[in-house]
N, C-alpha and C. Protein backbone atom coordinates (compact mmCIF):
# COMPACT_ATOMS: atom_id res chain seq x y z
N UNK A 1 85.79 99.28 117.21
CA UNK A 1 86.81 100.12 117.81
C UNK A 1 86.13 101.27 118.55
N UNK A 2 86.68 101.61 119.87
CA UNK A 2 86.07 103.20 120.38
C UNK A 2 86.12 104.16 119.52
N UNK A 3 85.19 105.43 120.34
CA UNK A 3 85.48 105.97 119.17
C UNK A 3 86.47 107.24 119.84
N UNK A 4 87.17 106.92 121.05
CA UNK A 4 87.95 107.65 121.49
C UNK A 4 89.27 107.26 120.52
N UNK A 5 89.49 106.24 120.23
CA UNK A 5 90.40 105.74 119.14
C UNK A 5 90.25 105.72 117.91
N UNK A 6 88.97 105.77 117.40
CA UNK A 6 88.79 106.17 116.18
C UNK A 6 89.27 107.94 115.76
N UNK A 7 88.55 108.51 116.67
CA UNK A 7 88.89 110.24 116.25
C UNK A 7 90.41 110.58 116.80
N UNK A 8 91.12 109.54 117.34
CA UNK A 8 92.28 110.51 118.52
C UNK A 8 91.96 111.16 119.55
N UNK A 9 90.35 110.95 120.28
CA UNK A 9 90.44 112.12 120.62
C UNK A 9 90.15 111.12 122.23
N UNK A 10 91.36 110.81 123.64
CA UNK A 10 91.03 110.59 124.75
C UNK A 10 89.70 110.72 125.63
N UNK A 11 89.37 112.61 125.44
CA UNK A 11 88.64 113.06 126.73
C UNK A 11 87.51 113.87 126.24
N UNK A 12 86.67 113.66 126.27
CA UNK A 12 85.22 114.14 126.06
C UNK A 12 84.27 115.06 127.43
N UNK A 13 83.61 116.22 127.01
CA UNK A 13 83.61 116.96 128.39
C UNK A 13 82.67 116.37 128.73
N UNK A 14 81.82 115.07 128.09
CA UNK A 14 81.09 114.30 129.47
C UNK A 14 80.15 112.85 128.18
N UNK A 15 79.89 112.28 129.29
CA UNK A 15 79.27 111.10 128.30
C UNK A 15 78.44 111.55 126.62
N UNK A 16 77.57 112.21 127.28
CA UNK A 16 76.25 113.23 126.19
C UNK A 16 77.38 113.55 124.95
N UNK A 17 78.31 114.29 125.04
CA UNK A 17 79.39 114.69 124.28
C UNK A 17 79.42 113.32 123.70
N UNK A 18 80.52 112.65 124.07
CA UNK A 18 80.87 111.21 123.58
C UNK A 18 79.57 111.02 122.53
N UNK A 19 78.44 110.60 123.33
CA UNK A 19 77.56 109.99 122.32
C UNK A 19 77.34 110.54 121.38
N UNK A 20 77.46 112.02 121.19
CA UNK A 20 77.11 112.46 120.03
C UNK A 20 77.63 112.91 118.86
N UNK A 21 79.02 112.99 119.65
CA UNK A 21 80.01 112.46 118.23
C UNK A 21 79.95 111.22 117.69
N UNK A 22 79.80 110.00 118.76
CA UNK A 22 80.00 108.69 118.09
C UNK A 22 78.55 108.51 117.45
N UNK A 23 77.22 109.19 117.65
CA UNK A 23 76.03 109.19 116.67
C UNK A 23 76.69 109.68 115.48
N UNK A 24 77.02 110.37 115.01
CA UNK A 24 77.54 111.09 113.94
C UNK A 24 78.81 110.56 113.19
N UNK A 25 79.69 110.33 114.00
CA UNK A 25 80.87 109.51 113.44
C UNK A 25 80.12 107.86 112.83
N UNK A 26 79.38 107.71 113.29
CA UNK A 26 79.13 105.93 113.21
C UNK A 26 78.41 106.07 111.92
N UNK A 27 77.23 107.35 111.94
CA UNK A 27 76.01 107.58 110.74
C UNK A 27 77.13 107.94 109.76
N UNK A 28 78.09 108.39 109.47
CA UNK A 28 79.16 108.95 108.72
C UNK A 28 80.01 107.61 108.19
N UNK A 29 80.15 106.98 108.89
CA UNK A 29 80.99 105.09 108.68
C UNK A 29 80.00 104.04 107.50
N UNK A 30 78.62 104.13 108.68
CA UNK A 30 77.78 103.43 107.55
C UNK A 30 77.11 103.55 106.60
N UNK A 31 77.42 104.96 106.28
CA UNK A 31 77.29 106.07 104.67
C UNK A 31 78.26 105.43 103.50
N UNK A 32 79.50 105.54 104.60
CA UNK A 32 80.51 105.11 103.40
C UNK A 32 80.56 103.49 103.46
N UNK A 33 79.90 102.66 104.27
CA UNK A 33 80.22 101.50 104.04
C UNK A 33 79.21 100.68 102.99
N UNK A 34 77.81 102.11 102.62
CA UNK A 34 76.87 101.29 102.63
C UNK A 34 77.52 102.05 100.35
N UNK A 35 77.91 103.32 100.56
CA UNK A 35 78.21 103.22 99.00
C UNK A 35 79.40 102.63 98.42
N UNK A 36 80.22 101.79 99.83
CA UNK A 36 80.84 100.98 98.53
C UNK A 36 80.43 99.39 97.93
N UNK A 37 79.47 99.58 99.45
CA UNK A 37 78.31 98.14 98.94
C UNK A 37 77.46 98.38 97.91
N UNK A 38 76.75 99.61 97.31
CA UNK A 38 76.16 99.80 96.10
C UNK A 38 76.78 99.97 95.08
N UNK A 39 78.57 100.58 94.72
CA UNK A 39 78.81 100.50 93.78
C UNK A 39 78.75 99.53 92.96
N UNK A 40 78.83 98.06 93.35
CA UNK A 40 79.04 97.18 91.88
C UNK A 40 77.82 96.90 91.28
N UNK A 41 77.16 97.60 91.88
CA UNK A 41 75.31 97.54 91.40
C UNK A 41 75.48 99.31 90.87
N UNK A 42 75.90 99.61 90.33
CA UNK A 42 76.00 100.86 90.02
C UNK A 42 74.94 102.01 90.25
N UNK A 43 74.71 101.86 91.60
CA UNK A 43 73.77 102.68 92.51
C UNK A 43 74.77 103.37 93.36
N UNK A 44 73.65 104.33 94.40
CA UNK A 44 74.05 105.58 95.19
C UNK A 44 73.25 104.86 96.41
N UNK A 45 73.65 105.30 97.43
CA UNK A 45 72.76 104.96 98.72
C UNK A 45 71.29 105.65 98.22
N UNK A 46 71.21 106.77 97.92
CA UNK A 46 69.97 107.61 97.50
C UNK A 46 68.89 106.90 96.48
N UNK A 47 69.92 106.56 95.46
CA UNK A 47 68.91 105.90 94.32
C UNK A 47 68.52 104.49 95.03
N UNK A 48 68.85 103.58 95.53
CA UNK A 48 68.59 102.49 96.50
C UNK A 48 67.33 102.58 97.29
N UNK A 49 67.38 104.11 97.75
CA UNK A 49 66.16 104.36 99.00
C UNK A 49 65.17 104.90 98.33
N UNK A 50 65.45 105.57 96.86
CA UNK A 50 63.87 105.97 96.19
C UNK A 50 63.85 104.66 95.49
N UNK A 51 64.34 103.60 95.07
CA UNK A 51 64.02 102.33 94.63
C UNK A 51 63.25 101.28 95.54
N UNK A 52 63.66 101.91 96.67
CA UNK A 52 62.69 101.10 97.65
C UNK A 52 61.54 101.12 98.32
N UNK A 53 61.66 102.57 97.84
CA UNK A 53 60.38 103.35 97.94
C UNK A 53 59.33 103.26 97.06
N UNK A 54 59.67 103.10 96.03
CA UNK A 54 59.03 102.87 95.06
C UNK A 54 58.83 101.28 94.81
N UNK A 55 59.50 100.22 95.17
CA UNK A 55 58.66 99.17 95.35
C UNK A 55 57.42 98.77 95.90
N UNK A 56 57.92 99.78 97.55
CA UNK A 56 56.71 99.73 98.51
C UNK A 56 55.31 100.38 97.60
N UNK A 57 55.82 100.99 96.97
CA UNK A 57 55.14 101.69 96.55
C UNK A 57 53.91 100.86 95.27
N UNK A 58 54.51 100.19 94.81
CA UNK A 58 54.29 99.22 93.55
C UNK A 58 53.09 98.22 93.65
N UNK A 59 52.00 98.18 92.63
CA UNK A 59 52.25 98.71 91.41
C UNK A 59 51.82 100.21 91.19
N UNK A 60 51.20 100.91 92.41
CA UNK A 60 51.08 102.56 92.28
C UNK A 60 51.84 103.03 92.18
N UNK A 61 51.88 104.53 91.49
CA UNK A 61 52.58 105.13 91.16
C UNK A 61 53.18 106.22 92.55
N UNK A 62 54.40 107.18 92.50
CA UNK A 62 54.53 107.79 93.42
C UNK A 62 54.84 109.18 92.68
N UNK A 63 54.96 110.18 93.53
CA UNK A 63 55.09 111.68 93.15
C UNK A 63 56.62 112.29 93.76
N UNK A 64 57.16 112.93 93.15
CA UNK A 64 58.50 113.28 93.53
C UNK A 64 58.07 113.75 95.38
N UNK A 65 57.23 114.60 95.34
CA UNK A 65 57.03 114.86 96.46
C UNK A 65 56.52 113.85 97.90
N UNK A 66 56.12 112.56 97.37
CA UNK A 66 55.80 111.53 98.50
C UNK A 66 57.91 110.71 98.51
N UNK A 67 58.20 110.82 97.51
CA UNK A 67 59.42 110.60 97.61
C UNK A 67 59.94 111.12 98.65
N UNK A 68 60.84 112.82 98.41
CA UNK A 68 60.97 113.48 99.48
C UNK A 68 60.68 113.35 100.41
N UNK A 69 59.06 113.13 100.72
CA UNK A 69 58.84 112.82 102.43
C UNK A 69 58.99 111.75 103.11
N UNK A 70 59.58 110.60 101.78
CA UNK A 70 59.77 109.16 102.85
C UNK A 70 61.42 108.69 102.52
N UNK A 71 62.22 110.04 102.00
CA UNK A 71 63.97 109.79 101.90
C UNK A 71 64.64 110.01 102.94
N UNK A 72 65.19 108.76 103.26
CA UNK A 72 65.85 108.99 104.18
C UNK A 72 67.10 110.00 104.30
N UNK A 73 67.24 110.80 103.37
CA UNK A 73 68.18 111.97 103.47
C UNK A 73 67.40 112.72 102.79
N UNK A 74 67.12 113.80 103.83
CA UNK A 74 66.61 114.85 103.16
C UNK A 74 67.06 115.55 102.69
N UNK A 75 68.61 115.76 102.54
CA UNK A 75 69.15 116.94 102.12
C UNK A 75 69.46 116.00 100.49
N UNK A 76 69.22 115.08 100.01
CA UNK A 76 69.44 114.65 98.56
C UNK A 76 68.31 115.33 97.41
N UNK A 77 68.36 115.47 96.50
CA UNK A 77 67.76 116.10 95.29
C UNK A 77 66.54 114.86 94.65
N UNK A 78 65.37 114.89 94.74
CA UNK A 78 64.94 113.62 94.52
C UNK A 78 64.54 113.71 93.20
N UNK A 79 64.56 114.97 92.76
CA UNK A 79 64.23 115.23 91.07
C UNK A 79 65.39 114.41 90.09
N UNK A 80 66.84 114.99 90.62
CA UNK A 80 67.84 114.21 89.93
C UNK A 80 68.02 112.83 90.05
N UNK A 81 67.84 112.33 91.33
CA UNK A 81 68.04 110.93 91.45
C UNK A 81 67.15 110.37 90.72
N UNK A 82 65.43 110.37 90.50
CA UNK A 82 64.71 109.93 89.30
C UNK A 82 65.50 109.99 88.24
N UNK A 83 66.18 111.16 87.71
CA UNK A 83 66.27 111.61 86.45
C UNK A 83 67.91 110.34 85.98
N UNK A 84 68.54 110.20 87.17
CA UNK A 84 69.45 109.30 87.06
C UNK A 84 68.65 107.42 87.23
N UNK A 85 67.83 107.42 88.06
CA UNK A 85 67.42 106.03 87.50
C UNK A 85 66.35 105.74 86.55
N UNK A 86 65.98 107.26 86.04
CA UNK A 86 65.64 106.82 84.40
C UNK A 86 66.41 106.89 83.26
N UNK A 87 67.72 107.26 83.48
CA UNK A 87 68.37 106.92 82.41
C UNK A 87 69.11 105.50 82.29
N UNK A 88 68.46 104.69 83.89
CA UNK A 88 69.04 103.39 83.96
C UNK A 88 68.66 102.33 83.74
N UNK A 89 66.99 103.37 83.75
CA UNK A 89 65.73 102.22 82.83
C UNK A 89 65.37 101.55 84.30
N UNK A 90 65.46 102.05 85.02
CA UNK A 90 65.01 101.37 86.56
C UNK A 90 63.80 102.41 86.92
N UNK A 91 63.43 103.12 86.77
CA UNK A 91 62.29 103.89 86.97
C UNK A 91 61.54 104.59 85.49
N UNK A 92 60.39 104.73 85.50
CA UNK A 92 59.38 105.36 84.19
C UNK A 92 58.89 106.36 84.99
N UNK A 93 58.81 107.52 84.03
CA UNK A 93 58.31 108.88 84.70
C UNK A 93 57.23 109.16 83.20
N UNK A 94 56.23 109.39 84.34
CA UNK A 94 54.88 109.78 83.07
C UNK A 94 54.23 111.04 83.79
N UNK A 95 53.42 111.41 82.68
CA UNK A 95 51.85 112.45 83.03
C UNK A 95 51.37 112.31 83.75
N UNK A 96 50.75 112.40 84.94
CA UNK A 96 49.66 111.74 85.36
C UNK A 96 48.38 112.22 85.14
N UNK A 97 47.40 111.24 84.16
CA UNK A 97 46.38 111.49 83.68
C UNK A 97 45.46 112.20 84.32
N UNK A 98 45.29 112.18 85.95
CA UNK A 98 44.01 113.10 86.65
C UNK A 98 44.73 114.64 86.63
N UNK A 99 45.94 114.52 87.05
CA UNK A 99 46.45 116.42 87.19
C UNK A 99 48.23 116.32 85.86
N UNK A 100 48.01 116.90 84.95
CA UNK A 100 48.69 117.18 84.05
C UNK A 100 50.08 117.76 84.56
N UNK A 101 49.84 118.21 85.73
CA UNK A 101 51.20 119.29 86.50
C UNK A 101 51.76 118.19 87.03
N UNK A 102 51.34 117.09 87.18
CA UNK A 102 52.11 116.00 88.55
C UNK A 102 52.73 114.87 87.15
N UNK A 103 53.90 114.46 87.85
CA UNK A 103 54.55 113.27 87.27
C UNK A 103 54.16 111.73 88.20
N UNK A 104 53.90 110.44 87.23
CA UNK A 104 53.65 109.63 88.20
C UNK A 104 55.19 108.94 87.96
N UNK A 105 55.96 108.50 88.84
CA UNK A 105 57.16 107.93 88.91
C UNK A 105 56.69 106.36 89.14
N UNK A 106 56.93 105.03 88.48
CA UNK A 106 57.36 103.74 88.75
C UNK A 106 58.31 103.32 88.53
N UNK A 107 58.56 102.20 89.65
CA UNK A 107 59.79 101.27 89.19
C UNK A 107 59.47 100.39 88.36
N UNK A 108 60.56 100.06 87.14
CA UNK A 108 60.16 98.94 86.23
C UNK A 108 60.69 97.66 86.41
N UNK A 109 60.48 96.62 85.82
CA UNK A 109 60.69 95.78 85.84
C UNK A 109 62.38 95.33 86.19
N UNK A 110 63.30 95.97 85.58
CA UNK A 110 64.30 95.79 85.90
C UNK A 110 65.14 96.57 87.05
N UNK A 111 64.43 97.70 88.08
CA UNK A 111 64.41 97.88 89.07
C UNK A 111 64.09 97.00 90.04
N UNK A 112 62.86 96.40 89.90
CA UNK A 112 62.68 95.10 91.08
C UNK A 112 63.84 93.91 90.59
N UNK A 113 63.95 93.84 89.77
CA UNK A 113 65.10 92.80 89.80
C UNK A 113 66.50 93.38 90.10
N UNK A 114 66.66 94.34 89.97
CA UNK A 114 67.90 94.41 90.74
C UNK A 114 67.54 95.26 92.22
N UNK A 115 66.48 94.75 92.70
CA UNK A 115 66.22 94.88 94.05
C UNK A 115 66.83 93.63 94.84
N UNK A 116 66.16 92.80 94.18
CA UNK A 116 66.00 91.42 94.34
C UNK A 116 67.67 90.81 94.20
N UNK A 117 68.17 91.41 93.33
CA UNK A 117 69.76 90.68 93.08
C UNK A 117 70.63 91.50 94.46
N UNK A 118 70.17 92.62 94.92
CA UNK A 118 70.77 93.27 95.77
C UNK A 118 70.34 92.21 97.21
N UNK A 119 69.37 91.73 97.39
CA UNK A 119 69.14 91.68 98.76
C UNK A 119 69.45 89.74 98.34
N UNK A 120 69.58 89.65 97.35
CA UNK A 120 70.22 88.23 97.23
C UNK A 120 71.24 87.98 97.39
N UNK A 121 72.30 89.15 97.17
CA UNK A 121 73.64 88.95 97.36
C UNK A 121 74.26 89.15 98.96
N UNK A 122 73.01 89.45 99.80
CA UNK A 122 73.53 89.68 101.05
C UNK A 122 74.07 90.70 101.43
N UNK A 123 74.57 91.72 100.67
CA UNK A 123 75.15 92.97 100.92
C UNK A 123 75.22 94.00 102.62
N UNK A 124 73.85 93.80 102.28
CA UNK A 124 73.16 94.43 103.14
C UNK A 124 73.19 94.03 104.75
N UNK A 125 73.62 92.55 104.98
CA UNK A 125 73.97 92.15 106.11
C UNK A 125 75.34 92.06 106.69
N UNK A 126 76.46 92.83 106.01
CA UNK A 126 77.48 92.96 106.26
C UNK A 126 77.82 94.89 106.79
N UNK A 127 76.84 95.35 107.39
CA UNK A 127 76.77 96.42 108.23
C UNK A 127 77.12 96.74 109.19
N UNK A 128 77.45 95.73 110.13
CA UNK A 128 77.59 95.79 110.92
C UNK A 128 76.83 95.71 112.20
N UNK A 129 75.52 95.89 111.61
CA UNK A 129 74.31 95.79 112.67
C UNK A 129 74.15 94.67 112.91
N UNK A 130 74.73 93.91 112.38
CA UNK A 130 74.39 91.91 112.33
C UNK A 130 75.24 91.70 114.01
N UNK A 131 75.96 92.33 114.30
CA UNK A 131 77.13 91.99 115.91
C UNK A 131 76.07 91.78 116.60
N UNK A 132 75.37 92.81 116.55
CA UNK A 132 74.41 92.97 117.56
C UNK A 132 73.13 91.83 117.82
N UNK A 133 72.90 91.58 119.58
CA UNK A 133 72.24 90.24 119.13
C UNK A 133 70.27 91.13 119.32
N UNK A 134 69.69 90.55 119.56
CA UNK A 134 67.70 90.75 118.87
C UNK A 134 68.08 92.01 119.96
N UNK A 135 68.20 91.74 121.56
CA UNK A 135 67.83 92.12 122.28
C UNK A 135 68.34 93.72 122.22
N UNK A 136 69.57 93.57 122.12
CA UNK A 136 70.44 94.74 121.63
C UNK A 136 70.18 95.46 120.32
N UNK A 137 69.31 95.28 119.08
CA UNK A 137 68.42 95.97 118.40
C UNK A 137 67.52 96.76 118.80
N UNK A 138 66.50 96.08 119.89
CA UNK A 138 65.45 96.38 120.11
C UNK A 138 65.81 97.70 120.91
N UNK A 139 67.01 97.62 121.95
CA UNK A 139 67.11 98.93 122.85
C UNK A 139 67.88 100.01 121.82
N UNK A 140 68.51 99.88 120.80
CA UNK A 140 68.97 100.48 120.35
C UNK A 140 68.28 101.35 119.04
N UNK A 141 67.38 100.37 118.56
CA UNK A 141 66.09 101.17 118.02
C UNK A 141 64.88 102.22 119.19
N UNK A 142 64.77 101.55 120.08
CA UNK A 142 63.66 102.63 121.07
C UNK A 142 64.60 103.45 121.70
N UNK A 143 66.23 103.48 121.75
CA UNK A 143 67.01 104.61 122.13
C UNK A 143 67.01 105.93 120.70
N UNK A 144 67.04 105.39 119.79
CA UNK A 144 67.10 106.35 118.61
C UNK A 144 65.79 106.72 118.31
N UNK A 145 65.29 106.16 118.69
CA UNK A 145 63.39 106.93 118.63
C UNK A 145 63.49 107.76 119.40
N UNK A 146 63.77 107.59 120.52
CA UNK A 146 63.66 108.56 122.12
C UNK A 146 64.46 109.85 121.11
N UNK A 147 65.67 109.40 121.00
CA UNK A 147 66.33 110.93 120.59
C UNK A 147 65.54 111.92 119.47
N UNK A 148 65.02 111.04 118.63
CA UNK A 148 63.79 112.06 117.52
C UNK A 148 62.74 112.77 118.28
N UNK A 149 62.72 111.97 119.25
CA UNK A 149 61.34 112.73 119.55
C UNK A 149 61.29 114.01 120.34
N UNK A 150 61.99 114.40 120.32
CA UNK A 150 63.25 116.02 121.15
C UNK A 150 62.93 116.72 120.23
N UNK A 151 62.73 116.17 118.78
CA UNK A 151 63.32 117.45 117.72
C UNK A 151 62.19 117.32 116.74
């Protein structure tokens, strides 16, 4: 749907406008489309992206702070979200033996498996990004690069 019809709103004071509500309106759509695809996995979009992080990460350990710098929302709490997927038994938080001040964070065993049950169930391809065909990825990824690189 436009997104002149999505907001109500006809007239925009020029294309640039347009796009940058519909950047924002769209990042705002597939927020909520993507946590009601994690609820029956009783995840958060957040805990999902330090779980995946921490695969990449696997079998090394990671630090709250390499977390933070590779979440895709920075404005989320990455101390709590650990603290919520260790009470889910999807992540182990230890000492780390060389510096006593640092925690090493892994995913356990039953984190990769419900990695694995997540990207088995397909979830993830019902985004909407699937319309789109290769070619139309590709410009639409080096258009959203272009815009980062402003800021």
């Amino acid at each position: 749907m436009r997104i002149e019809d999505e907001i109500k709103q006809p007239i925009f004071r020029d294309e640039y406008q347009k796009a940058h509500i519909n950047l924002i309106y769209t990042s705002g759509w597939l927020q909520l489309r993507q946590a009601a695809m994690f609820k029956p996995f009783g995840l958060t979009l957040p805990q999902f992206n330090i779980l995946r992080i921490l695969r990449g990460q696997h079998p090394l350990p990671a630090t709250v702070a390499l977390l933070i710098e590779r979440m895709l929302d920075k404005t989320s709490n990455a101390s709590r979200i650990v603290d919520r997927l260790e009470e889910k038994k999807l992540v182990t938080r230890t000492v780390c033996p060389a510096n006593r001040r640092a925690v090493d964070i892994r995913i356990t065993k039953a984190g990769l498996d419900l990695l694995d049950h997540i990207e088995e169930s397909h979830i993830l391809d019902s985004s909407g990004i699937n319309q789109l065909s290769e070619a139309e990825i590709h410009q639409l990824n080096a258009l959203l690069d272009k815009i980062r690189t402003t800021g």
